[in-house]
PDB file of N, CA and C in Angstrom:
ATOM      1  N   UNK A   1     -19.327   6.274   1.690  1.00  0.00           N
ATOM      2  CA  UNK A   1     -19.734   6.425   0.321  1.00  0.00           C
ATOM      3  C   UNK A   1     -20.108   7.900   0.106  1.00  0.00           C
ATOM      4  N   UNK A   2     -19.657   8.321  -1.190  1.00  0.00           N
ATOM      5  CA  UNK A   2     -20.039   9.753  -1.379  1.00  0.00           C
ATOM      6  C   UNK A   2     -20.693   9.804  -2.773  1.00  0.00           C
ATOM      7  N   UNK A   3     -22.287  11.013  -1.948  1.00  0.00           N
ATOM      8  CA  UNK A   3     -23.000  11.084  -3.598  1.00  0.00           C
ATOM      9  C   UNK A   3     -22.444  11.687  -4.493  1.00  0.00           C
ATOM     10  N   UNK A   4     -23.324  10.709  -5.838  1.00  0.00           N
ATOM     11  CA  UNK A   4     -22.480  11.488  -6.804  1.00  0.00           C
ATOM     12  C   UNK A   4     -23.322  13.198  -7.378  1.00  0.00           C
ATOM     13  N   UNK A   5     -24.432  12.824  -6.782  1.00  0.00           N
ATOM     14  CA  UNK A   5     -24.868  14.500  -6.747  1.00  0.00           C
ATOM     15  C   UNK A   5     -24.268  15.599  -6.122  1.00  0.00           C
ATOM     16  N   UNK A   6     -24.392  15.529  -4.897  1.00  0.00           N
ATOM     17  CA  UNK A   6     -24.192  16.720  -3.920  1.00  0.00           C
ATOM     18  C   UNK A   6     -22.608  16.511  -3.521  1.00  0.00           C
ATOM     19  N   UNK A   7     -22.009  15.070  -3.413  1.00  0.00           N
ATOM     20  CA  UNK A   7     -20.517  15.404  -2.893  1.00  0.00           C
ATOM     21  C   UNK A   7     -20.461  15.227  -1.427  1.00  0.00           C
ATOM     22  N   UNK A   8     -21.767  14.679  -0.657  1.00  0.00           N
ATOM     23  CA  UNK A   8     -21.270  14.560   0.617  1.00  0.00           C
ATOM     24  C   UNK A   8     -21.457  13.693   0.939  1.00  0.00           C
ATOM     25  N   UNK A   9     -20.755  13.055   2.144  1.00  0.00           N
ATOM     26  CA  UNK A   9     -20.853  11.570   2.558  1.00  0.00           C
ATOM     27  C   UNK A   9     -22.581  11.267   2.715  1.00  0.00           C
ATOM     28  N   UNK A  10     -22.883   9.836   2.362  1.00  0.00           N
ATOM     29  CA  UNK A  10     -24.204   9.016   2.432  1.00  0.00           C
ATOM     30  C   UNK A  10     -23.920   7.458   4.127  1.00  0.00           C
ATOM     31  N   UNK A  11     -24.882   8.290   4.787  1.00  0.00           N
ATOM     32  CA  UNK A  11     -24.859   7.337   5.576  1.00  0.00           C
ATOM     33  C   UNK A  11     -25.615   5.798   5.216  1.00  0.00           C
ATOM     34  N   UNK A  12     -24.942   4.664   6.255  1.00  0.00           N
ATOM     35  CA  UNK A  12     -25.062   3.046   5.755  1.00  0.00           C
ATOM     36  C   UNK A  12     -26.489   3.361   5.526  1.00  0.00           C
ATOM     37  N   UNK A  13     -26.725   2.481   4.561  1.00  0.00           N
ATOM     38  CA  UNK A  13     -28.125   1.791   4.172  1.00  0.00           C
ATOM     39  C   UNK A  13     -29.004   3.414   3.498  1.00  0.00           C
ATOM     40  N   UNK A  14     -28.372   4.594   3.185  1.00  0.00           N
ATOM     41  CA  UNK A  14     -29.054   5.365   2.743  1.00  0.00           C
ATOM     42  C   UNK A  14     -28.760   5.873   1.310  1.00  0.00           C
ATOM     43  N   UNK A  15     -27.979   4.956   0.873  1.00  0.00           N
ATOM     44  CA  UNK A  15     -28.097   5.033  -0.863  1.00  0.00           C
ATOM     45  C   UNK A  15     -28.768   4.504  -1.704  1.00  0.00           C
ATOM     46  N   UNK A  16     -28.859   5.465  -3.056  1.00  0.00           N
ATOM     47  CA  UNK A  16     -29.530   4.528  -3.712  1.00  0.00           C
ATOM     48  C   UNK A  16     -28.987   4.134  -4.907  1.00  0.00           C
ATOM     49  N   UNK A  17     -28.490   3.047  -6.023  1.00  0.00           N
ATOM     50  CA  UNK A  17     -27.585   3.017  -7.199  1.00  0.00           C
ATOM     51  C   UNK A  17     -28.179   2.793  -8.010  1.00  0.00           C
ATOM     52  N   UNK A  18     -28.515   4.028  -8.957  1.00  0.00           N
ATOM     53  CA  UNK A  18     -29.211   4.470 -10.236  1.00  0.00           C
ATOM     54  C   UNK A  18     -28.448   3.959 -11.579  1.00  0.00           C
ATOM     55  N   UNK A  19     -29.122   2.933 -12.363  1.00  0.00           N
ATOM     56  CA  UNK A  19     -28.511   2.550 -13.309  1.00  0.00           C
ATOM     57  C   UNK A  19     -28.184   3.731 -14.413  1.00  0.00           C
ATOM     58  N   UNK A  20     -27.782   4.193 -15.072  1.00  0.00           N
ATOM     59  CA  UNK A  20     -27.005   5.218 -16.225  1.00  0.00           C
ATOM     60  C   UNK A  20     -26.637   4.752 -17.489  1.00  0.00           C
ATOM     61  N   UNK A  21     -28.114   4.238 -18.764  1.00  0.00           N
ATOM     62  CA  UNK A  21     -27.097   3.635 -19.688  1.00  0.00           C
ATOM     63  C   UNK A  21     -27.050   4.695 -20.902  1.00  0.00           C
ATOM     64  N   UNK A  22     -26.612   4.071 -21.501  1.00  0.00           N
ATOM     65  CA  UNK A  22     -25.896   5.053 -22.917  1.00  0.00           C
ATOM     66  C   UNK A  22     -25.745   4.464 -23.572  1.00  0.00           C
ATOM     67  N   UNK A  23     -26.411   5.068 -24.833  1.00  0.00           N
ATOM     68  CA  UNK A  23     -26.170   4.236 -26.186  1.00  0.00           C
ATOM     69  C   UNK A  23     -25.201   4.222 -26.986  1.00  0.00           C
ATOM     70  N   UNK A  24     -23.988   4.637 -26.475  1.00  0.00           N
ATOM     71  CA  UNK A  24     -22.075   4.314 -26.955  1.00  0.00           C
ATOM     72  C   UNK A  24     -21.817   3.358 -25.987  1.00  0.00           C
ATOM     73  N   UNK A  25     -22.365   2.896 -25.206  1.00  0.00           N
ATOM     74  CA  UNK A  25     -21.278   2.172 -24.057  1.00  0.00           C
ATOM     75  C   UNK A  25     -22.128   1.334 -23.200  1.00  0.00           C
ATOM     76  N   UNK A  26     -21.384   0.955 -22.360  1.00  0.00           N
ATOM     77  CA  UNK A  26     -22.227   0.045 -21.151  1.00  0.00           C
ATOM     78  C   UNK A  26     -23.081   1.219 -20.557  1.00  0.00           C
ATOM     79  N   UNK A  27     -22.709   2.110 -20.062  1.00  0.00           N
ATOM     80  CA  UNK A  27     -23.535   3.012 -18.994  1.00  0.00           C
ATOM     81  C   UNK A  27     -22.391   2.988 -17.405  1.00  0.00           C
ATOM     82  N   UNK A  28     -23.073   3.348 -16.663  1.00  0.00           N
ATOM     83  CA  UNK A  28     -22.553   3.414 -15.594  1.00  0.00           C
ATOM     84  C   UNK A  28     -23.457   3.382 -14.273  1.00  0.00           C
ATOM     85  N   UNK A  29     -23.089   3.653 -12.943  1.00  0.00           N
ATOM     86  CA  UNK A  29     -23.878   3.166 -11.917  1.00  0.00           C
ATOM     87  C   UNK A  29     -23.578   4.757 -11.065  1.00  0.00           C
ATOM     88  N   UNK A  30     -24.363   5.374 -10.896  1.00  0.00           N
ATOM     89  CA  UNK A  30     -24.445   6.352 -10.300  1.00  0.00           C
ATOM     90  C   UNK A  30     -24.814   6.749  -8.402  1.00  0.00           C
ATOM     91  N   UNK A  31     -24.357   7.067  -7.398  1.00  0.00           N
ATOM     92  CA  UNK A  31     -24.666   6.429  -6.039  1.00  0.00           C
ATOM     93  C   UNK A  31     -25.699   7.789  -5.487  1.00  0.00           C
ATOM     94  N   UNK A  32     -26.986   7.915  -5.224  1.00  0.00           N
ATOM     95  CA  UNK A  32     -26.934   9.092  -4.624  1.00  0.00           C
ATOM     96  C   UNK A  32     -27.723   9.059  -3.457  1.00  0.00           C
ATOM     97  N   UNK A  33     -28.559   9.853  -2.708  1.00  0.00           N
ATOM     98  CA  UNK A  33     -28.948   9.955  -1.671  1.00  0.00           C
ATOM     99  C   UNK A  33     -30.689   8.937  -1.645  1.00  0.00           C
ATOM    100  N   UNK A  34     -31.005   8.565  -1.266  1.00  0.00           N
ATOM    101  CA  UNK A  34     -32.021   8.115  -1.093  1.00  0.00           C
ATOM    102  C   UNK A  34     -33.372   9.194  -1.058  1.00  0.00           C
ATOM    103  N   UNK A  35     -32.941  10.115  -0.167  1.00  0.00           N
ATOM    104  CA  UNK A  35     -34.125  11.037   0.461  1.00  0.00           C
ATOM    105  C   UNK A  35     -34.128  12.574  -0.789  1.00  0.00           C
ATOM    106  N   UNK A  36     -33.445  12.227  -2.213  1.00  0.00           N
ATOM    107  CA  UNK A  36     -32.382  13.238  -2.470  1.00  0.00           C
ATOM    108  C   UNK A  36     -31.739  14.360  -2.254  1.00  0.00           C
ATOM    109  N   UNK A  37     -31.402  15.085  -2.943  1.00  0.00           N
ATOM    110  CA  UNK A  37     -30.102  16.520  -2.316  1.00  0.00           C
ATOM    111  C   UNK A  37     -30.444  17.198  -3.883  1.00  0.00           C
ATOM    112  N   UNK A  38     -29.938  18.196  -3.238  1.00  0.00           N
ATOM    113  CA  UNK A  38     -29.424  19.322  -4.099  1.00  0.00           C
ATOM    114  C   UNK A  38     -27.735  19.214  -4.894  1.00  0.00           C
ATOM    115  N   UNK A  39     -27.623  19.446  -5.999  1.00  0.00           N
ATOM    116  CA  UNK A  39     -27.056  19.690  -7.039  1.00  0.00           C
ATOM    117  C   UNK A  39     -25.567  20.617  -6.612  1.00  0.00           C
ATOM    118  N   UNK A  40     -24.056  19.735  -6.377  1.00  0.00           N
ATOM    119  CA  UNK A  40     -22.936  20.626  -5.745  1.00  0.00           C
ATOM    120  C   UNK A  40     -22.739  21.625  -6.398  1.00  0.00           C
ATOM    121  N   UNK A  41     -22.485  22.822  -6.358  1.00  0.00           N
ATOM    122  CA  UNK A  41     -22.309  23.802  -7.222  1.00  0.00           C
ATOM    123  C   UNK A  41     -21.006  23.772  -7.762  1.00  0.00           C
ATOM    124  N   UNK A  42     -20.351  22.687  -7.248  1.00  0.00           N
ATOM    125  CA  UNK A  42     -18.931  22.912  -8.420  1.00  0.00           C
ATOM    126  C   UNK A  42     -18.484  21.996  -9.427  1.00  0.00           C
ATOM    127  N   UNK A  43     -20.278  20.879  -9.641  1.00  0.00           N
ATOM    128  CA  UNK A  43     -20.314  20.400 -10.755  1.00  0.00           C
ATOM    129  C   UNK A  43     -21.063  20.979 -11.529  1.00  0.00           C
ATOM    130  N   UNK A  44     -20.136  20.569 -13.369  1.00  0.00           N
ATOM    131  CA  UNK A  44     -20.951  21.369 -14.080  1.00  0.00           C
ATOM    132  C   UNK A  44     -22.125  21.100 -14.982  1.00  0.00           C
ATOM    133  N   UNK A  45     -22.659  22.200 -15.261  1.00  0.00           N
ATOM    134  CA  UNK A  45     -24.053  22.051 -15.783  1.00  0.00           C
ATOM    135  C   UNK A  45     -23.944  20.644 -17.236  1.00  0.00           C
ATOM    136  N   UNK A  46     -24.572  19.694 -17.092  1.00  0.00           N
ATOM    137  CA  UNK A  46     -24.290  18.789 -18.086  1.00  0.00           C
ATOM    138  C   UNK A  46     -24.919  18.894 -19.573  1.00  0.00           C
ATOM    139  N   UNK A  47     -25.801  20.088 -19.459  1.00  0.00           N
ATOM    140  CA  UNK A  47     -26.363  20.889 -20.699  1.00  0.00           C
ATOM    141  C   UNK A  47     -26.509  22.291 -20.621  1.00  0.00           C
ATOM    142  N   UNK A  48     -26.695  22.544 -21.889  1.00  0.00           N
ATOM    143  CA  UNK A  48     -26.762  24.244 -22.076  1.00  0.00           C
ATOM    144  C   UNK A  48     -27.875  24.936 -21.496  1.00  0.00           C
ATOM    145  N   UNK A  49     -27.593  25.887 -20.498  1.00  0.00           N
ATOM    146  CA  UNK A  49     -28.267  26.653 -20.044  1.00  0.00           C
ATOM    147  C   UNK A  49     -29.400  27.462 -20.481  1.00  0.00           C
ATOM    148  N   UNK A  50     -28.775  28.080 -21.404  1.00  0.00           N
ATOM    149  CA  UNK A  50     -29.567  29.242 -22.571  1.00  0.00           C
ATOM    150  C   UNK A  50     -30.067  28.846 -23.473  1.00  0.00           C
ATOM    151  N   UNK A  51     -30.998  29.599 -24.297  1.00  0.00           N
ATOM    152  CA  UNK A  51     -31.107  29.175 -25.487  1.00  0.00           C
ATOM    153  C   UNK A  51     -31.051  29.574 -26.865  1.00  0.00           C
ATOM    154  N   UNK A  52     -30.741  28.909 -27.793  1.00  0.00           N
ATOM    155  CA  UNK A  52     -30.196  29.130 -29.301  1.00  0.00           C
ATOM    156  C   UNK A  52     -30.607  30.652 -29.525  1.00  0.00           C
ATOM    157  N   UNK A  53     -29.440  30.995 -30.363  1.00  0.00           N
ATOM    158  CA  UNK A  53     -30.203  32.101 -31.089  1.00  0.00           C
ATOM    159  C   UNK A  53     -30.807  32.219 -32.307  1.00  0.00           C
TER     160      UNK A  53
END
């Protein structure tokens, strides 16, 4: 199994599946580390960094 944070394999019995809902849709099920991780750097930022001008 691979998190969906960091991108690297999760050894047996060390995940955890984070419910994800959304108010367009069902949601989704997200898998990540138990102990957590750090953030892969070649996913992208899911909000804006900066701010307004």
């Amino acid at each position: 199994m691979i998190c969906d944070r960091c991108d690297k394999p999760i050894p047996e019995g060390e995940a955890e599946h984070v419910p994800v809902f959304s108010g367009s849709g069902a949601g989704a099920t997200v898998v990540l580390h138990r102990d957590g991780c750090r953030v892969s750097p070649t996913h992208p930022v899911p909000y804006p960094t900066g701010r307004g001008r």
